[in-house]
Structures are given as C-alpha cells and as structure tokens.
Protein backbone atom coordinates (compact mmCIF):
# COMPACT_ATOMS: atom_id res chain seq x y z
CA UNK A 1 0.00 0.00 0.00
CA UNK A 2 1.36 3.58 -0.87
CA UNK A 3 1.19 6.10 2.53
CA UNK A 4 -0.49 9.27 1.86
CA UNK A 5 2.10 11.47 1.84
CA UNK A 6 3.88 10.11 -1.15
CA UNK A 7 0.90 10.13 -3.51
CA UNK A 8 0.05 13.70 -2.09
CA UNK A 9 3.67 14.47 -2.96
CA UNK A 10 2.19 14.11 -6.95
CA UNK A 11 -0.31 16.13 -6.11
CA UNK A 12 0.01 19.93 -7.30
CA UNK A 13 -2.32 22.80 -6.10
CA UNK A 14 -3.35 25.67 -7.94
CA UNK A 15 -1.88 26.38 -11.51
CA UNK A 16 0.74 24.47 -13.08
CA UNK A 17 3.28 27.01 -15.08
CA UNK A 18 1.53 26.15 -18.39
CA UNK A 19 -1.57 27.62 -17.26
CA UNK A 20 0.01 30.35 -15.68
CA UNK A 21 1.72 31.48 -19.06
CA UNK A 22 -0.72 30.46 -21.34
CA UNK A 23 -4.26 30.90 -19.99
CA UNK A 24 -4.11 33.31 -17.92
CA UNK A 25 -1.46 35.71 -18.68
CA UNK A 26 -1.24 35.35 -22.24
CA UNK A 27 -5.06 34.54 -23.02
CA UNK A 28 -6.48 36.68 -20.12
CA UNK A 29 -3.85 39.41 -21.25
CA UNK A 30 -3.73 39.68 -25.35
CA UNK A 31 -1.50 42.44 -25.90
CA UNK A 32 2.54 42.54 -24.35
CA UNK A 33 0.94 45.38 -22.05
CA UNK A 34 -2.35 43.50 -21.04
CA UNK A 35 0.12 40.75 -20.15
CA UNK A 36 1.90 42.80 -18.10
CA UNK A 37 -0.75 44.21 -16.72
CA UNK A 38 -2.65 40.56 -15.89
CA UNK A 39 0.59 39.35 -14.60
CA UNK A 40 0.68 42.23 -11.83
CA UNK A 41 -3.08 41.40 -11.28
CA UNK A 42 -2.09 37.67 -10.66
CA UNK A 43 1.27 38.94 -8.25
CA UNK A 44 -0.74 41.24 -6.13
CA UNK A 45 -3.38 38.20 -5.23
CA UNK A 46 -0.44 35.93 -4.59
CA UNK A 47 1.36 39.11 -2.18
CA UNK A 48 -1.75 39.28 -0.36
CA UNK A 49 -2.12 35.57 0.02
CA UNK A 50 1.70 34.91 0.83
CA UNK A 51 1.45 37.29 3.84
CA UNK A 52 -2.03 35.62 5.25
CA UNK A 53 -0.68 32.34 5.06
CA UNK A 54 2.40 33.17 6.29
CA UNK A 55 0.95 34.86 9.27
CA UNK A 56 -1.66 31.97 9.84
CA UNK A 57 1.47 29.34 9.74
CA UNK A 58 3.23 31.02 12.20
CA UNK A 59 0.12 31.34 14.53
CA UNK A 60 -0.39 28.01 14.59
CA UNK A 61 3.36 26.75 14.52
CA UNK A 62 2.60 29.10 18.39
CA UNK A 63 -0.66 27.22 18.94
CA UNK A 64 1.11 23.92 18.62
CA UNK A 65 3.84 24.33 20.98
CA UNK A 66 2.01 26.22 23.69
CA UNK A 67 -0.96 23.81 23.62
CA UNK A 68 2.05 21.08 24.23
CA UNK A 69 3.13 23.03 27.22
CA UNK A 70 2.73 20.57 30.26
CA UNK A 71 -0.35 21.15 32.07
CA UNK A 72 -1.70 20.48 35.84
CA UNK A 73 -4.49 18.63 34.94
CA UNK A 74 -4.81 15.18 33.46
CA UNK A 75 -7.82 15.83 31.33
CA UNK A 76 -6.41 19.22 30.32
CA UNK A 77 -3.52 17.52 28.72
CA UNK A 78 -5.09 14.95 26.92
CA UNK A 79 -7.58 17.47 25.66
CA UNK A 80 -4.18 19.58 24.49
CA UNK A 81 -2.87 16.74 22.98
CA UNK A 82 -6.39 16.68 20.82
CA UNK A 83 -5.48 20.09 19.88
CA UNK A 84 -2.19 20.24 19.59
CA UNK A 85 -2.50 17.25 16.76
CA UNK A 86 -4.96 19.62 14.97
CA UNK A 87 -2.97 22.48 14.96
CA UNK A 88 -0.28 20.79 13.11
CA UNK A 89 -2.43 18.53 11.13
CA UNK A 90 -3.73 22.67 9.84
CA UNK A 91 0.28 23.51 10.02
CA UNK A 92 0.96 20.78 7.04
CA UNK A 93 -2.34 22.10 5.01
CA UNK A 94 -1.24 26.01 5.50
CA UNK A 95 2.89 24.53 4.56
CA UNK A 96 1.54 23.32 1.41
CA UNK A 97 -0.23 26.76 0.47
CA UNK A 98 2.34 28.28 1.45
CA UNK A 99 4.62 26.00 -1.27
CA UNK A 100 2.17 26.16 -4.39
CA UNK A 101 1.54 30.11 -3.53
CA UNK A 102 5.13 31.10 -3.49
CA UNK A 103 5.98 28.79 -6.56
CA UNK A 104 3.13 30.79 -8.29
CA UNK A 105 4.30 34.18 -7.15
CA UNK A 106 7.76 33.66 -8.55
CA UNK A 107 6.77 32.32 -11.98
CA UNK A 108 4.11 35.88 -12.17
CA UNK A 109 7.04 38.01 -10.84
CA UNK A 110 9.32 36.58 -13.32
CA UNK A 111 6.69 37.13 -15.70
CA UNK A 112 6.03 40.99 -15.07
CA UNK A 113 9.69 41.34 -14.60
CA UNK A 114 10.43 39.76 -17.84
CA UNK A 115 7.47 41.56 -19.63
CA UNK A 116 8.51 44.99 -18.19
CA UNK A 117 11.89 44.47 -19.62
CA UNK A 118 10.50 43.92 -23.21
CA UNK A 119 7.73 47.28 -22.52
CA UNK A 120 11.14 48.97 -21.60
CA UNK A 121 13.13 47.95 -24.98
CA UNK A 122 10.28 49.10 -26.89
CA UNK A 123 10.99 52.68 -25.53
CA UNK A 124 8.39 52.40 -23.11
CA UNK A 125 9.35 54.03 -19.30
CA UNK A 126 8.70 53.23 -16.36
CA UNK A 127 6.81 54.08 -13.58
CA UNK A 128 4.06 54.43 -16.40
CA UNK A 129 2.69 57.84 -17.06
CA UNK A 130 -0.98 58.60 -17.30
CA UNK A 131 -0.91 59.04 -20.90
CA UNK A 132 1.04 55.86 -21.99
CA UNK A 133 -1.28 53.94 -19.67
CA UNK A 134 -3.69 55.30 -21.35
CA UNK A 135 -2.50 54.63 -25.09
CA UNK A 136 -1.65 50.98 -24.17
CA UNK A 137 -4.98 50.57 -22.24
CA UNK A 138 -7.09 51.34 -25.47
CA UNK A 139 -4.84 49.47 -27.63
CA UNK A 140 -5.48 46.47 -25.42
CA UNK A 141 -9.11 46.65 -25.87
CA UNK A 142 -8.93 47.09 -29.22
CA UNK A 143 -7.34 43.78 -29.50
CA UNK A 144 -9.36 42.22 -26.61
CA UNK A 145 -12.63 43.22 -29.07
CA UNK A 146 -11.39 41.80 -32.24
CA UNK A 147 -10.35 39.11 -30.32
CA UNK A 148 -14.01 38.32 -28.52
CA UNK A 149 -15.46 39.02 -32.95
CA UNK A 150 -13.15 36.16 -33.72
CA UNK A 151 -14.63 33.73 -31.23
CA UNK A 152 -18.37 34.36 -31.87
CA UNK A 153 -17.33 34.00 -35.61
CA UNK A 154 -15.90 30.57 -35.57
CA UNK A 155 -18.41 29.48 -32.63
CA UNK A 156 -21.91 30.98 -33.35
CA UNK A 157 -20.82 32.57 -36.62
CA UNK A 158 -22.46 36.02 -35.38
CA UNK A 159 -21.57 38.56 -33.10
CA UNK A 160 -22.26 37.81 -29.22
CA UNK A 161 -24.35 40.88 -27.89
CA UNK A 162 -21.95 41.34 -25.17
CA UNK A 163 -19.06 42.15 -27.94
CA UNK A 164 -21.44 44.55 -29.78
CA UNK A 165 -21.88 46.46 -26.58
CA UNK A 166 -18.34 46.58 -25.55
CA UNK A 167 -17.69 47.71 -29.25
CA UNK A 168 -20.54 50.54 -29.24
CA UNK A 169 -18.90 51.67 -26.16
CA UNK A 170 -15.24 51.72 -27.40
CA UNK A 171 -14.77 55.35 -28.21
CA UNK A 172 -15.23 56.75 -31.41
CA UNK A 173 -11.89 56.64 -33.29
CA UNK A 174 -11.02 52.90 -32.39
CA UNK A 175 -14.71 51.83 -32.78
CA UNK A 176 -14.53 52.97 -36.31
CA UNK A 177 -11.35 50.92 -36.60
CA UNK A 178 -12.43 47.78 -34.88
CA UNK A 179 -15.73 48.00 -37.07
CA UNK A 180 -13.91 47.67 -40.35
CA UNK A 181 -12.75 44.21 -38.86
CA UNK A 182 -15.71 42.94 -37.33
CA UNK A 183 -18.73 44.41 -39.33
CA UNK A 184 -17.22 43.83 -43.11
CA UNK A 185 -18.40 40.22 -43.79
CA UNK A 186 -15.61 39.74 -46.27
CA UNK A 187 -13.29 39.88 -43.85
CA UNK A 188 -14.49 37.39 -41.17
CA UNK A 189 -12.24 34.58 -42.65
CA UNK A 190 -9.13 37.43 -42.52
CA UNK A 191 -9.90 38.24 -38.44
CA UNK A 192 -10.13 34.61 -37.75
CA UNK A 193 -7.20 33.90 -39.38
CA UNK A 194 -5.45 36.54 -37.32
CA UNK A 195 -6.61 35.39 -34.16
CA UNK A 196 -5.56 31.89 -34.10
CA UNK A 197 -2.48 32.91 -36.22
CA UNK A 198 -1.76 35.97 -33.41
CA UNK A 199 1.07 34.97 -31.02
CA UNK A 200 2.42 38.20 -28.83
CA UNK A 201 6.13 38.68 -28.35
CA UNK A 202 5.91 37.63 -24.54
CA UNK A 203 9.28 36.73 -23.19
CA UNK A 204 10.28 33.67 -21.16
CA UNK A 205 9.96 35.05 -17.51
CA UNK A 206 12.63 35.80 -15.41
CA UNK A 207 14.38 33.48 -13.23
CA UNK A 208 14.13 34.20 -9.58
CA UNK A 209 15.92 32.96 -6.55
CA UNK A 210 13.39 31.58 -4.10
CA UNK A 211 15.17 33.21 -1.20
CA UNK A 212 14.77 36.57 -1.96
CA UNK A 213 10.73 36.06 -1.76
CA UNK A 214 10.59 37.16 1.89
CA UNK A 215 12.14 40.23 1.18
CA UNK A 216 10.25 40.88 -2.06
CA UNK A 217 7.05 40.58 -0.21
CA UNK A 218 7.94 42.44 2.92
CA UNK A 219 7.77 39.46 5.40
CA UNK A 220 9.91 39.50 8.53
CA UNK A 221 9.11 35.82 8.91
CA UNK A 222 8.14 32.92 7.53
CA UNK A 223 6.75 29.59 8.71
CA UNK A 224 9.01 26.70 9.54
CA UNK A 225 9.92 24.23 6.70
CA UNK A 226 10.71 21.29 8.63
CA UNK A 227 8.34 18.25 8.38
CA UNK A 228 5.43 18.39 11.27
CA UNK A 229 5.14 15.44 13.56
CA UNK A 230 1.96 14.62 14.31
CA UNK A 231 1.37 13.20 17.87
C-alpha cells in the first residue's frame, strides 16, 4: 500500500506554469501590455495571500507548541494533545499553500519582470505615465474586441451581444477601426485567421531565486519548513 504522503507528494495545487503562461497571462492578457498588466493582477493576489498564510502558519506553529506546554491537569492535557495534533495537522495544510503560492508568485514576478523588460526595450518608461497607460490601455481593448469578434465568428458565426456592446462603447476613433474588422463580412475569414495565427512577443519570464521572496514581499518571517510530527 502507498502512505499518503507520497501520492500527495504528486499532487500539485493551484496552476501548473503552463496555465500560468498560457491561460491566464497570455489569453487573459492579449496584448505585451495586457500581459503585463494581468501578470501584476495575478502577483498582487499571490502578495496578499503569501502574507495571510504566512501569518496563519506562524500562529499556529505558536498554537502547537504552547498547547504542548505541560499542564496540571490530566484531562487538560489529553484534551491539548487533541489540539495540539490539529494544529499541526492545519500547520501541514497552511505549509503546502504556502509552497504552491510562493511557486506561483515567482513564476508571475518573473513574468512581469520579464514583460517589463521587453515594454522597456520598446521605448516604453517606467513608472508608467498617465498618458502611456492610457494609449496601451485602449490598444489592449482594441485587440481584446477583435479578439471576442473572432470567437463568436468561428463558434456561433455572429456577433455575441456582449461584444457589440463593448464595441458601441469603445470610443469613437477605435470603434470605427475595430468595425472595419468585425462588421465587413468579407473579412471574417481574414480576423479569424489573425486570431488563431496571433502569437504576442511575450518573453520567457525571469528566473528568480526563491530566497529573496521574503524580502520581495515584505515578510519578517516565515513559517518553519521542517516536516510536522503529528502526535
């Protein structure tokens, strides 16, 4: 019989880095900038995450040992014992977050590091100013549109209401633009073919050292790595 431990070992939570890259940041994402910008969406979520279960770990690493802490009653022990045993049966559980959320934050900080690199060779600067933000905002949309014509083309081979309402809000200028695309029926088979031809120049992201995550996320501490005996 296998123990449980070594077929949870095989067992990955969350995203693996295909689906990181691929559909989220690149799908979710579109243009180099909405990548970027998806990527810092994804990093923030795994910041604030990283710091709860970080702070949660550490509580109950405290729980643990105190509730080991010899007491003067017989039944007060045992009933510590109980405890103690849960506390570090949630210990593993939070360890294992804590594993699958700081492999995830390094692979979308390597991404928006990598991505902010490419932004930058393009002559883009950084801390972005109002008016690129702009500019690279309404580009994205334009491409998120076309995109969203694409799919109701090859799957209902009409426009989905919700894309004619995002493009009848798209200000004037690029709605014109996007319309020429999406509206001219002799050039359904030419937006199609873009969009499952389209590939954006996204980089390979960054590597990272794993040790430097405490500092990156501001963390004075972080749980214990060392296997939890349960007893």
């Amino acid at each position: 019989m296998i123990a449980l431990n070594l077929l949870l070992a095989d067992h990955q939570e969350f995203h693996s880095d295909l689906q990181m890259d691929a559909f989220i940041t690149l799908r979710s994402g579109g243009t180099l900038y909405g990548c970027y910008k998806q990527a810092l969406r994804e990093l923030h979520r795994r910041t604030q995450g990283l710091r709860d279960l970080y702070s949660r770990s550490a509580l109950a690493e405290i729980d643990a040992d105190e509730l080991t802490a010899e007491a003067p009653c017989q039944f007060e022990r045992r009933r510590n014992r109980i405890k103690a045993a849960e506390k570090r049966l949630a210990l593993q559980e939070f360890q294992r977050a804590v594993f699958d959320t700081e492999r995830e934050f390094l692979r979308f900080y390597g991404q928006a590091v990598a991505i902010r690199e490419a932004l930058a060779a393009q002559g883009i600067a950084f801390p972005l100013d109002a008016e690129t933000r702009d500019r690279l905002d309404r580009e994205m949309w334009e491409h998120k549109i076309k995109c969203m014509a694409a799919v109701d083309f090859i799957a209902h081979g009409r426009l989905n209401v919700n894309t004619v309402e995002l493009l009848q809000a798209l200000p004037a200028q690029i709605r014109r633009r996007v319309a020429e695309h999406v509206l001219d029926a002799s050039r359904h088979a030419e937006l199609i073919d873009w969009f499952l031809s389209y590939e954006p120049d996204m980089p390979a992201p960054a590597k990272i050292n794993a040790g430097d995550l405490p500092r990156l996320i501001g963390c004075e501490f972080t749980p214990s790595s060392a296997p939890v005996a349960i007893f």
